[in-house]
PDB file of N, CA and C in Angstrom:
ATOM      1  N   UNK A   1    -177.725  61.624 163.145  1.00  0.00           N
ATOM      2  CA  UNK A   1    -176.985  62.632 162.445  1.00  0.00           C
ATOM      3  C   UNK A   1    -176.098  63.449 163.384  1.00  0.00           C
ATOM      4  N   UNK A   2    -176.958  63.911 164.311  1.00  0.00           N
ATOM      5  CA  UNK A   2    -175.780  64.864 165.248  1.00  0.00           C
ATOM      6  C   UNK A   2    -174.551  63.560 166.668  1.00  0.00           C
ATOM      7  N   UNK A   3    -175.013  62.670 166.163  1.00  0.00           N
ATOM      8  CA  UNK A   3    -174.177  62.319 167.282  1.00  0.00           C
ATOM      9  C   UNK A   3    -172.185  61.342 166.680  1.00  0.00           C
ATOM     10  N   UNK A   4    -172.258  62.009 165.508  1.00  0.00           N
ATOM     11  CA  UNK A   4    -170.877  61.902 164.983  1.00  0.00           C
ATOM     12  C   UNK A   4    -169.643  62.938 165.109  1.00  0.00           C
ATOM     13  N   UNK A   5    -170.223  64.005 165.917  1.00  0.00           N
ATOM     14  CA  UNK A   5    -169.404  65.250 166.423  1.00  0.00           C
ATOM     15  C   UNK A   5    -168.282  64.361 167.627  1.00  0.00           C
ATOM     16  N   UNK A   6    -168.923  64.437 169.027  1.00  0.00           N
ATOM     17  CA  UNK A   6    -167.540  64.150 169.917  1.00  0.00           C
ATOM     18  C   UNK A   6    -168.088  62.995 170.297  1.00  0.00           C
ATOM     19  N   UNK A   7    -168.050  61.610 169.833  1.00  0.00           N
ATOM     20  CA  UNK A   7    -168.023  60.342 170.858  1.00  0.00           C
ATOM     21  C   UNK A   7    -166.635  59.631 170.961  1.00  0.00           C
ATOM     22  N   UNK A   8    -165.376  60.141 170.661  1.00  0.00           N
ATOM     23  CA  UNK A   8    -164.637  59.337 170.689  1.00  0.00           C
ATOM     24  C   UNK A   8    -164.314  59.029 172.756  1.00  0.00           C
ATOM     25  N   UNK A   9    -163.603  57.901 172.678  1.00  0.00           N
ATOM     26  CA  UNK A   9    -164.261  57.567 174.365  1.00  0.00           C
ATOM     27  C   UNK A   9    -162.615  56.856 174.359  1.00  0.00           C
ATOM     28  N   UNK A  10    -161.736  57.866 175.814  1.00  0.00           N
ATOM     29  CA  UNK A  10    -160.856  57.780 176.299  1.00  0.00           C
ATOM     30  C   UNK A  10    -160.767  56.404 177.355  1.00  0.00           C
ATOM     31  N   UNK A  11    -159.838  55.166 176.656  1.00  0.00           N
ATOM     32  CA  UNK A  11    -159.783  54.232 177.514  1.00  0.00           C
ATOM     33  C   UNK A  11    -158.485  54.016 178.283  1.00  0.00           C
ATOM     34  N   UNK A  12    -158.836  53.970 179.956  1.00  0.00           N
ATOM     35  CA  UNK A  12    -157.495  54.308 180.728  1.00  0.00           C
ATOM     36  C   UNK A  12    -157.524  53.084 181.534  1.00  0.00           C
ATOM     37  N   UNK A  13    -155.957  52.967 182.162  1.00  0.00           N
ATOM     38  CA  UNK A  13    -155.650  51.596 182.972  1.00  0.00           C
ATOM     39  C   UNK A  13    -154.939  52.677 184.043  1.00  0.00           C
ATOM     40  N   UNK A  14    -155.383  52.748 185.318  1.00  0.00           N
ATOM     41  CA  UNK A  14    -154.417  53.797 186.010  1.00  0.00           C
ATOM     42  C   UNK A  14    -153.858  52.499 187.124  1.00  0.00           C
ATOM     43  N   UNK A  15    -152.614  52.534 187.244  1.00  0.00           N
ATOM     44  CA  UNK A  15    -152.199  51.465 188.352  1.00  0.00           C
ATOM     45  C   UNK A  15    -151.546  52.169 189.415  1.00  0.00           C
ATOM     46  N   UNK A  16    -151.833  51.596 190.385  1.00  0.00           N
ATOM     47  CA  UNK A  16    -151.487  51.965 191.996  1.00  0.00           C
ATOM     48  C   UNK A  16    -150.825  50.832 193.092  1.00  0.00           C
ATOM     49  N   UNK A  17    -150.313  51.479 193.810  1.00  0.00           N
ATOM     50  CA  UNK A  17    -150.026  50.472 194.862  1.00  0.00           C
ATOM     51  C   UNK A  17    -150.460  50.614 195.613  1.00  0.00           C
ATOM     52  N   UNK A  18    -151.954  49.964 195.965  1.00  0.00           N
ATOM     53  CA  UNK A  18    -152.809  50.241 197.573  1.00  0.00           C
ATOM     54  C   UNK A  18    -153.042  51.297 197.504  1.00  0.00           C
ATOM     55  N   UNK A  19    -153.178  51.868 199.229  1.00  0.00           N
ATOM     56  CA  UNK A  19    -154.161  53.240 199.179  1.00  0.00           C
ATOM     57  C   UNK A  19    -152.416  53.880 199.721  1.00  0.00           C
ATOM     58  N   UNK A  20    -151.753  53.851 199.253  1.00  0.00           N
ATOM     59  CA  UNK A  20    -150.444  54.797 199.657  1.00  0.00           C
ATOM     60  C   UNK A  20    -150.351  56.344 199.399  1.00  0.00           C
ATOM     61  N   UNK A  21    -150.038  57.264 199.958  1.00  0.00           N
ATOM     62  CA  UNK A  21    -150.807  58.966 199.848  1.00  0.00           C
ATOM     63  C   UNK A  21    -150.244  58.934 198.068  1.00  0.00           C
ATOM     64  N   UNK A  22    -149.309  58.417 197.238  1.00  0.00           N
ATOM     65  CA  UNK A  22    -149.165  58.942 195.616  1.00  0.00           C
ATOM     66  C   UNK A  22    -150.255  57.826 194.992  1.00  0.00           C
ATOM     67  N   UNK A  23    -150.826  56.684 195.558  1.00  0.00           N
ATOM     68  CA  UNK A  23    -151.723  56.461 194.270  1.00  0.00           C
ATOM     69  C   UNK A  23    -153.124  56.941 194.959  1.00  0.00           C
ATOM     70  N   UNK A  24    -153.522  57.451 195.909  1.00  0.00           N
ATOM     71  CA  UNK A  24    -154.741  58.175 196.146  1.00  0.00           C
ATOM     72  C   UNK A  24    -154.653  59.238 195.644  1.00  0.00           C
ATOM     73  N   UNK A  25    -153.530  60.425 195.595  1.00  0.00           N
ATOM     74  CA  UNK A  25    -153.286  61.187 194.991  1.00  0.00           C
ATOM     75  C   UNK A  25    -153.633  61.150 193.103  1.00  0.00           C
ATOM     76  N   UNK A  26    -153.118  60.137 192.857  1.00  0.00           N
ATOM     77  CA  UNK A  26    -152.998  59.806 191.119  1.00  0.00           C
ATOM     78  C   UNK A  26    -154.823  59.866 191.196  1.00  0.00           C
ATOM     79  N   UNK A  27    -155.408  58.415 191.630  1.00  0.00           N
ATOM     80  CA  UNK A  27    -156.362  58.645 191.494  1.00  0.00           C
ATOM     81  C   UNK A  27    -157.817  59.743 192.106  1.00  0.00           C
ATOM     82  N   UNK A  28    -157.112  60.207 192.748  1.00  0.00           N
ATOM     83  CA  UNK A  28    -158.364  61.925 192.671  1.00  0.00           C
ATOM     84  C   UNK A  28    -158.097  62.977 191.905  1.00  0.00           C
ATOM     85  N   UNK A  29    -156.823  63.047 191.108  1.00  0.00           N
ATOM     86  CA  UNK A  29    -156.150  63.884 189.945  1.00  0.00           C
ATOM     87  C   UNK A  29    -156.924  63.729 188.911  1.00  0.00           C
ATOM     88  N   UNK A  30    -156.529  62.240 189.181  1.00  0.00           N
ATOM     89  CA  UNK A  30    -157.253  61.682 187.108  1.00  0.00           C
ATOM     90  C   UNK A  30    -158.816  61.901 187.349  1.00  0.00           C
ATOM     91  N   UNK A  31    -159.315  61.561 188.477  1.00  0.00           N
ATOM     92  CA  UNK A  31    -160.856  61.576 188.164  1.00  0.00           C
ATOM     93  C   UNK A  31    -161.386  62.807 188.140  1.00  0.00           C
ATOM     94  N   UNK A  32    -160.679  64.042 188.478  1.00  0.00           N
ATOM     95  CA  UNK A  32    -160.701  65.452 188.282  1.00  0.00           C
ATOM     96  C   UNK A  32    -161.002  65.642 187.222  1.00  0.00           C
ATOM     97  N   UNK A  33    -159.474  65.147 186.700  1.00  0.00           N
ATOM     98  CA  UNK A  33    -159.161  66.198 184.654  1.00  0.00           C
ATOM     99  C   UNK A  33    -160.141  64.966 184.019  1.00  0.00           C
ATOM    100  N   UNK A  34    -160.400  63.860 184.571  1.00  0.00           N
ATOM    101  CA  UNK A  34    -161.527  63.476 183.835  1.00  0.00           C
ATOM    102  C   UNK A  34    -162.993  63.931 183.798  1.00  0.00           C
ATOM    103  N   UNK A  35    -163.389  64.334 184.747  1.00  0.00           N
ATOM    104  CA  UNK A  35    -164.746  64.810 184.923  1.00  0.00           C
ATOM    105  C   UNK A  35    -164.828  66.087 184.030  1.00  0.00           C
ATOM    106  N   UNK A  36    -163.546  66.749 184.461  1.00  0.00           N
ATOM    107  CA  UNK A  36    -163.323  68.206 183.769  1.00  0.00           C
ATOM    108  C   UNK A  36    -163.295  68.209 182.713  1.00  0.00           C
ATOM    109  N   UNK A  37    -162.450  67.544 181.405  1.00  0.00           N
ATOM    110  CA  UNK A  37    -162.468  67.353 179.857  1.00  0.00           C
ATOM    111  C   UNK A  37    -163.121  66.465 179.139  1.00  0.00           C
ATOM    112  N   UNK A  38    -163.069  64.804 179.875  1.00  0.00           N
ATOM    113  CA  UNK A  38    -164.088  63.973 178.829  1.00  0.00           C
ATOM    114  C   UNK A  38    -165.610  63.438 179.766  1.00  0.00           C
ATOM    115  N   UNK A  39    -165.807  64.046 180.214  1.00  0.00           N
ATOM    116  CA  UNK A  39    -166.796  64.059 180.878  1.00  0.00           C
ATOM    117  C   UNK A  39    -168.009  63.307 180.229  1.00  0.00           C
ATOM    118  N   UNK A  40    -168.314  61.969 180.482  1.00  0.00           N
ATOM    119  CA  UNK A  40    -169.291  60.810 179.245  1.00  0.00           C
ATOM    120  C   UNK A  40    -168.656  60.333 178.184  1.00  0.00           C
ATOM    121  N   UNK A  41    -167.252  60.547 178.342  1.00  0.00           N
ATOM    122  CA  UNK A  41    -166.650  60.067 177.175  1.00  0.00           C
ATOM    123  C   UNK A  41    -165.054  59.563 177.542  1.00  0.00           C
ATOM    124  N   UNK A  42    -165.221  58.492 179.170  1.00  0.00           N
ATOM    125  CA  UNK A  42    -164.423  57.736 179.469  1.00  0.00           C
ATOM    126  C   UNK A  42    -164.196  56.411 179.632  1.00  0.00           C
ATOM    127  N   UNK A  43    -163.399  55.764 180.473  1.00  0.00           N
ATOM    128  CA  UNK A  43    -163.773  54.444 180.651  1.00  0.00           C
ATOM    129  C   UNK A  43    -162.063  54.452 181.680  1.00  0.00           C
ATOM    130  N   UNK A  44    -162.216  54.300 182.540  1.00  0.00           N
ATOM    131  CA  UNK A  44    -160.853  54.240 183.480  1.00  0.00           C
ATOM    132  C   UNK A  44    -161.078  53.332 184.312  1.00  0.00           C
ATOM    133  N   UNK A  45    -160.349  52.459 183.877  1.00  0.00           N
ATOM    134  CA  UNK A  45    -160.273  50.919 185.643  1.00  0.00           C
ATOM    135  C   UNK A  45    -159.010  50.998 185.866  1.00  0.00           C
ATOM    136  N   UNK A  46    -159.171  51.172 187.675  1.00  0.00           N
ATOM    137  CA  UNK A  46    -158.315  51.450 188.366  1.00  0.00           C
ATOM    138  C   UNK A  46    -157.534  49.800 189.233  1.00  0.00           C
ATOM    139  N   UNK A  47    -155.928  49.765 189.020  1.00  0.00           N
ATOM    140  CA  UNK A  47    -155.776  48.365 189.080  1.00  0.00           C
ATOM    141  C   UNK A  47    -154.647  48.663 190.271  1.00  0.00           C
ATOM    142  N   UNK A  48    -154.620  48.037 191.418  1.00  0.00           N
ATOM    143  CA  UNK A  48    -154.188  47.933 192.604  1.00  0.00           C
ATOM    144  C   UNK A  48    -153.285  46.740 192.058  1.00  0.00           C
ATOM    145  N   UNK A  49    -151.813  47.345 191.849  1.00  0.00           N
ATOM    146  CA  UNK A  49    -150.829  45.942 191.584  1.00  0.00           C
ATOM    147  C   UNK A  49    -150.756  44.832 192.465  1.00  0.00           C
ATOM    148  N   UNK A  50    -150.961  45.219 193.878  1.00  0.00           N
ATOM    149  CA  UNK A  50    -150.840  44.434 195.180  1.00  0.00           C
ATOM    150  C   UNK A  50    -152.350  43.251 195.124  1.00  0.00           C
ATOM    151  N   UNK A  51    -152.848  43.503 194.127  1.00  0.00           N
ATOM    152  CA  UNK A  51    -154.117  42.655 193.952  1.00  0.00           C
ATOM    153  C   UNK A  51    -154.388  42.098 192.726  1.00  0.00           C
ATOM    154  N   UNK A  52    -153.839  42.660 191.927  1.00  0.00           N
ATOM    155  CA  UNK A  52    -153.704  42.379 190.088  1.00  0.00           C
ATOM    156  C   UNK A  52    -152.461  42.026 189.976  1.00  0.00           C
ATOM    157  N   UNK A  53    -151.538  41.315 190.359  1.00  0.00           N
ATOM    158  CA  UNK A  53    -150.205  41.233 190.322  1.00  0.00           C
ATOM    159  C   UNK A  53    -149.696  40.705 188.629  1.00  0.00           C
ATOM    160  N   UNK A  54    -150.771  39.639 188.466  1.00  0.00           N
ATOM    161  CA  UNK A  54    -150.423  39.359 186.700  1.00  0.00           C
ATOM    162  C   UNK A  54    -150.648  40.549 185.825  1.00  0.00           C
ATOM    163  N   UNK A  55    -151.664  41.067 186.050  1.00  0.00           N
ATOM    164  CA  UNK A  55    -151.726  42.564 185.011  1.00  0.00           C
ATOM    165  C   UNK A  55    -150.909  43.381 185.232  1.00  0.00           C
ATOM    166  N   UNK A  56    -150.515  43.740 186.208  1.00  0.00           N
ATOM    167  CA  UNK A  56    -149.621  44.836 186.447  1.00  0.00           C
ATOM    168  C   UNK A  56    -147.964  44.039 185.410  1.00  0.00           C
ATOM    169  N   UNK A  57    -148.139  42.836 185.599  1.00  0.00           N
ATOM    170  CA  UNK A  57    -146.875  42.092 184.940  1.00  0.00           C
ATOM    171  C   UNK A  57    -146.862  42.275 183.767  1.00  0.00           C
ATOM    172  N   UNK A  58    -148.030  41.807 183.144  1.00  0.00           N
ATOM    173  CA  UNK A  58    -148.142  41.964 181.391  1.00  0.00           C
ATOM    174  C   UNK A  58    -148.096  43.392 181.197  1.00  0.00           C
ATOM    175  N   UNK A  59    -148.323  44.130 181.888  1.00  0.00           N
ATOM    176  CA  UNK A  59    -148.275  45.475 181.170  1.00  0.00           C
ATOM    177  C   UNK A  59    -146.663  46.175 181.181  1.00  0.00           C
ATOM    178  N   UNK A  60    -145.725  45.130 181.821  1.00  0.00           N
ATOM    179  CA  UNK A  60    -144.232  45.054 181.923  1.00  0.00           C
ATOM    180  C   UNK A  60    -143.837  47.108 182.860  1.00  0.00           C
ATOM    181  N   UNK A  61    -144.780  47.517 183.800  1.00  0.00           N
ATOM    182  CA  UNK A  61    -144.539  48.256 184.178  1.00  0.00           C
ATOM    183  C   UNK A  61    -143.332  48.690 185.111  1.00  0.00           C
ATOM    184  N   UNK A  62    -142.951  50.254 184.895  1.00  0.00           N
ATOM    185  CA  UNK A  62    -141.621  50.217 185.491  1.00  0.00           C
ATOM    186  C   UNK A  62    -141.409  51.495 186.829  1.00  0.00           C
ATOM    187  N   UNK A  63    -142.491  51.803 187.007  1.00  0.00           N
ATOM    188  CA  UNK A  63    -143.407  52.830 187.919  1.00  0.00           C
ATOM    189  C   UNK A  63    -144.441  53.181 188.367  1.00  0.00           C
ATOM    190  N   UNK A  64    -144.496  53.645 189.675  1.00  0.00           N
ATOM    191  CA  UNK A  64    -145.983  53.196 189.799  1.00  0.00           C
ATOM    192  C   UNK A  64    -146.411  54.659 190.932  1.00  0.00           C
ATOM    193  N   UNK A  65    -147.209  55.624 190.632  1.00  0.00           N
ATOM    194  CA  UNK A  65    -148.873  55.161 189.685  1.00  0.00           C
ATOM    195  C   UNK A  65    -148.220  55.372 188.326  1.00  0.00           C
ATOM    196  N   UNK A  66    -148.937  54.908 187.136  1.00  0.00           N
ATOM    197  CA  UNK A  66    -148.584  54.853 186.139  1.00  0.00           C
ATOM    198  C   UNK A  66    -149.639  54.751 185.300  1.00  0.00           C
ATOM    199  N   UNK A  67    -150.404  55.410 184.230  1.00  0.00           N
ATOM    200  CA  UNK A  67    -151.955  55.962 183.630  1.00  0.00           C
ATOM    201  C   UNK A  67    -151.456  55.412 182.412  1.00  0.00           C
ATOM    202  N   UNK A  68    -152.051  54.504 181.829  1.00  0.00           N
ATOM    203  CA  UNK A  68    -151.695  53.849 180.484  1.00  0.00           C
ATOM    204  C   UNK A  68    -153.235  54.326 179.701  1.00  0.00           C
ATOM    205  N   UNK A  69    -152.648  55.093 178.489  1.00  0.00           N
ATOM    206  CA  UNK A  69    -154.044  55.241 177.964  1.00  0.00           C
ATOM    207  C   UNK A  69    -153.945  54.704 176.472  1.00  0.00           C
ATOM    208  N   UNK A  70    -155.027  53.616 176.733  1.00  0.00           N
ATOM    209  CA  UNK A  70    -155.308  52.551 175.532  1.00  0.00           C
ATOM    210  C   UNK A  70    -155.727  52.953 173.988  1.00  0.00           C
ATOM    211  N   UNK A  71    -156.838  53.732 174.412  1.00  0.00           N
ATOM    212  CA  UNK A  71    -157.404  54.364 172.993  1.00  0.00           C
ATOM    213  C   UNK A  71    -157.940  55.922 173.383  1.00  0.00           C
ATOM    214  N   UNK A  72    -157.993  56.794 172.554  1.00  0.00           N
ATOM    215  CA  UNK A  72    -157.606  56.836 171.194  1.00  0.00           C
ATOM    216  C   UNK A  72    -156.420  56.677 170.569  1.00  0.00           C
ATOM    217  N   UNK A  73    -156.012  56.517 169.872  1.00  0.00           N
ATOM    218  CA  UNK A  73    -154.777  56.814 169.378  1.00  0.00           C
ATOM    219  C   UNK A  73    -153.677  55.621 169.395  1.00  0.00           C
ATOM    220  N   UNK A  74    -152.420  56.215 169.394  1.00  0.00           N
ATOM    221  CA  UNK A  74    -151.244  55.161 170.285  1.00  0.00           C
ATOM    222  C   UNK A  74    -151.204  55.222 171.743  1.00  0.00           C
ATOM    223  N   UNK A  75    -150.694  54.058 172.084  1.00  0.00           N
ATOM    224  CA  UNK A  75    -151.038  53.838 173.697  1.00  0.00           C
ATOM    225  C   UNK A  75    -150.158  54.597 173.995  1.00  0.00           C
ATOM    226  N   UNK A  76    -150.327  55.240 175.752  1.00  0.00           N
ATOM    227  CA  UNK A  76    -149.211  56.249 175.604  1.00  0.00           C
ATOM    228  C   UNK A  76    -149.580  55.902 177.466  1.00  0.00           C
ATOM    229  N   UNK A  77    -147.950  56.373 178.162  1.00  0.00           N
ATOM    230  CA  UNK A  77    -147.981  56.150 179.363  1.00  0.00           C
ATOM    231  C   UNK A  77    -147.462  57.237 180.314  1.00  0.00           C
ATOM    232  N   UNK A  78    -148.184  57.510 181.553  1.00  0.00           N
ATOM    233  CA  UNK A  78    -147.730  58.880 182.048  1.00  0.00           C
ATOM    234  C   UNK A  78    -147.280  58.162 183.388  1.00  0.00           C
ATOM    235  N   UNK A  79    -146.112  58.671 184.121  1.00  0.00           N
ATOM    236  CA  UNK A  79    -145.874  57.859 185.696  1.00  0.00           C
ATOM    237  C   UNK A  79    -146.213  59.819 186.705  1.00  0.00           C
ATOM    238  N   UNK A  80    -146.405  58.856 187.921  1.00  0.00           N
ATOM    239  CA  UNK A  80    -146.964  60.057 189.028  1.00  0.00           C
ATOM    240  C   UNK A  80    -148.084  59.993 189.182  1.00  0.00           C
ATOM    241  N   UNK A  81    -148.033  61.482 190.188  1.00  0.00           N
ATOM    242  CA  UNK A  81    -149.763  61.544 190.923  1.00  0.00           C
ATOM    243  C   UNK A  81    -150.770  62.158 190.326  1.00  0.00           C
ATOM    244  N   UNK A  82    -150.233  62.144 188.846  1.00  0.00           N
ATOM    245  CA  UNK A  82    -151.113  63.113 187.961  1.00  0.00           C
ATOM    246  C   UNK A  82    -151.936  64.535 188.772  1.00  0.00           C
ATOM    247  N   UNK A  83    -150.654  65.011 189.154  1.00  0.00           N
ATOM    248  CA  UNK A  83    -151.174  66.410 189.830  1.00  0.00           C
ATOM    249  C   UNK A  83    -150.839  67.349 188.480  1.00  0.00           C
ATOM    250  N   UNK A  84    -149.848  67.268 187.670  1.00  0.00           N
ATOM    251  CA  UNK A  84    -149.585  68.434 186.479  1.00  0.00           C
ATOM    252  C   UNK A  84    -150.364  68.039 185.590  1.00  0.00           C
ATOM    253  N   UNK A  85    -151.474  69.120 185.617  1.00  0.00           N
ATOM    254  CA  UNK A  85    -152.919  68.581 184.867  1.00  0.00           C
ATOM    255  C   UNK A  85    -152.505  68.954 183.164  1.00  0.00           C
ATOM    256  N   UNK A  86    -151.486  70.121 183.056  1.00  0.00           N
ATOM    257  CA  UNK A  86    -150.672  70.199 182.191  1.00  0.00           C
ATOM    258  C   UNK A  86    -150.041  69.170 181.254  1.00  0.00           C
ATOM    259  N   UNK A  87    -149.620  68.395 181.921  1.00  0.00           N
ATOM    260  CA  UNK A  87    -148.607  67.074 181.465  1.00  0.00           C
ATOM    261  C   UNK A  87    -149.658  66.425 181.083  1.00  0.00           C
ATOM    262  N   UNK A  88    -150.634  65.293 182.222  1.00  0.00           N
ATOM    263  CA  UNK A  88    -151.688  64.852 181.784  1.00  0.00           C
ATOM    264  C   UNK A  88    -152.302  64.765 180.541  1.00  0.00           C
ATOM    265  N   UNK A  89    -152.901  66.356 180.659  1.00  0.00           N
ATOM    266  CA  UNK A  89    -153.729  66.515 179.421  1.00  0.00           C
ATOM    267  C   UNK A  89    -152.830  66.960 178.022  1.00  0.00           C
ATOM    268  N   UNK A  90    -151.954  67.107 177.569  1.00  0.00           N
ATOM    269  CA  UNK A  90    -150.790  66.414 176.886  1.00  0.00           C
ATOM    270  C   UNK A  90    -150.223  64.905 176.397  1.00  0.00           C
ATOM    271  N   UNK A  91    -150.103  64.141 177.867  1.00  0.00           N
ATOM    272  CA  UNK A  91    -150.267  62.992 177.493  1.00  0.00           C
ATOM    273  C   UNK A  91    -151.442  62.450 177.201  1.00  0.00           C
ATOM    274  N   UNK A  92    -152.453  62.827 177.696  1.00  0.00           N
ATOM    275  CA  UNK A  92    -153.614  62.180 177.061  1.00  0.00           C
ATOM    276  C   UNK A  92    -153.811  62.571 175.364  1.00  0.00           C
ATOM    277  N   UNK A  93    -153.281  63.536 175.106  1.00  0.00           N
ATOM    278  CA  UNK A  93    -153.199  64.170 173.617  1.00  0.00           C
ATOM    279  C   UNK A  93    -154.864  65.118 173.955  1.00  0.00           C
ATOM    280  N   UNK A  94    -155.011  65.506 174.680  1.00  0.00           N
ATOM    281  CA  UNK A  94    -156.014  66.604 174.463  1.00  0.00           C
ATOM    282  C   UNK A  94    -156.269  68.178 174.607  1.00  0.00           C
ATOM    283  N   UNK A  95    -156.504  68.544 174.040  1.00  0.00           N
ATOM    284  CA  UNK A  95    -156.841  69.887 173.611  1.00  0.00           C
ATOM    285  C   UNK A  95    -157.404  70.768 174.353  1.00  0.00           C
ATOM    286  N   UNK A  96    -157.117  71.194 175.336  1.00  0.00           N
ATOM    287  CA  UNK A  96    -157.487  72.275 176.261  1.00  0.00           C
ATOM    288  C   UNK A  96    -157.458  73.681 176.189  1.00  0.00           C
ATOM    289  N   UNK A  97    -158.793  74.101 176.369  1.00  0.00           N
ATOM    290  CA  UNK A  97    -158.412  75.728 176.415  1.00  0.00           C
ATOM    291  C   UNK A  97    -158.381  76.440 177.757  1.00  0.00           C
ATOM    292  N   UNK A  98    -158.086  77.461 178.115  1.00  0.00           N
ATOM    293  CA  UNK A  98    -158.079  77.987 179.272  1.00  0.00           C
ATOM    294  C   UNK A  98    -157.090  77.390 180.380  1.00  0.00           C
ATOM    295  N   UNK A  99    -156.212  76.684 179.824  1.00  0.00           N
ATOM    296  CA  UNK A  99    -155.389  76.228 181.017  1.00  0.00           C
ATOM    297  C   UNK A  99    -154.544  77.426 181.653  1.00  0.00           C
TER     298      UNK A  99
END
């Protein structure tokens, strides 16, 4: 009964190029505002184009880091180091208080 309140579960593709200072950056951003807002209610694989070269293809990307978020909703895509936790959590479509 009580567990139909918040399970919806944020699915992310964050892509990088290697450990270069903007996708280490992207990824210690995102795992921030993630810990911080959906905290048990994620799912983020992190894809190194220089190693995933076909995925990074199919996903016809045109910047890089680049946070593709799958579900909920419509897929929606953010480019950068996801430092504007602002933007982010916007593009992710979520609802923040206290920003």
């Amino acid at each position: 009964m009580g567990e139909g309140n918040r399970k919806t579960v944020y699915v992310m593709r964050l892509f990088v190029t290697g450990a270069s200072p903007n996708s280490t950056r992207a990824i210690s951003n995102l795992k921030k505002i993630c810990e911080e807002y959906l905290k048990g209610c994620y799912e983020l694989e992190i894809i190194d184009v220089y190693q995933q070269p076909i995925v990074a293809m199919e996903e016809q990307l045109i910047a890089l880091p680049m946070l593709i978020k799958k579900a909920p909703g419509m897929e929606k895509r953010l480019i950068g180091d996801m430092s504007d936790k602002r933007r982010v959590l916007k593009g992710l479509e979520i609802n923040a208080v206290n920003l």
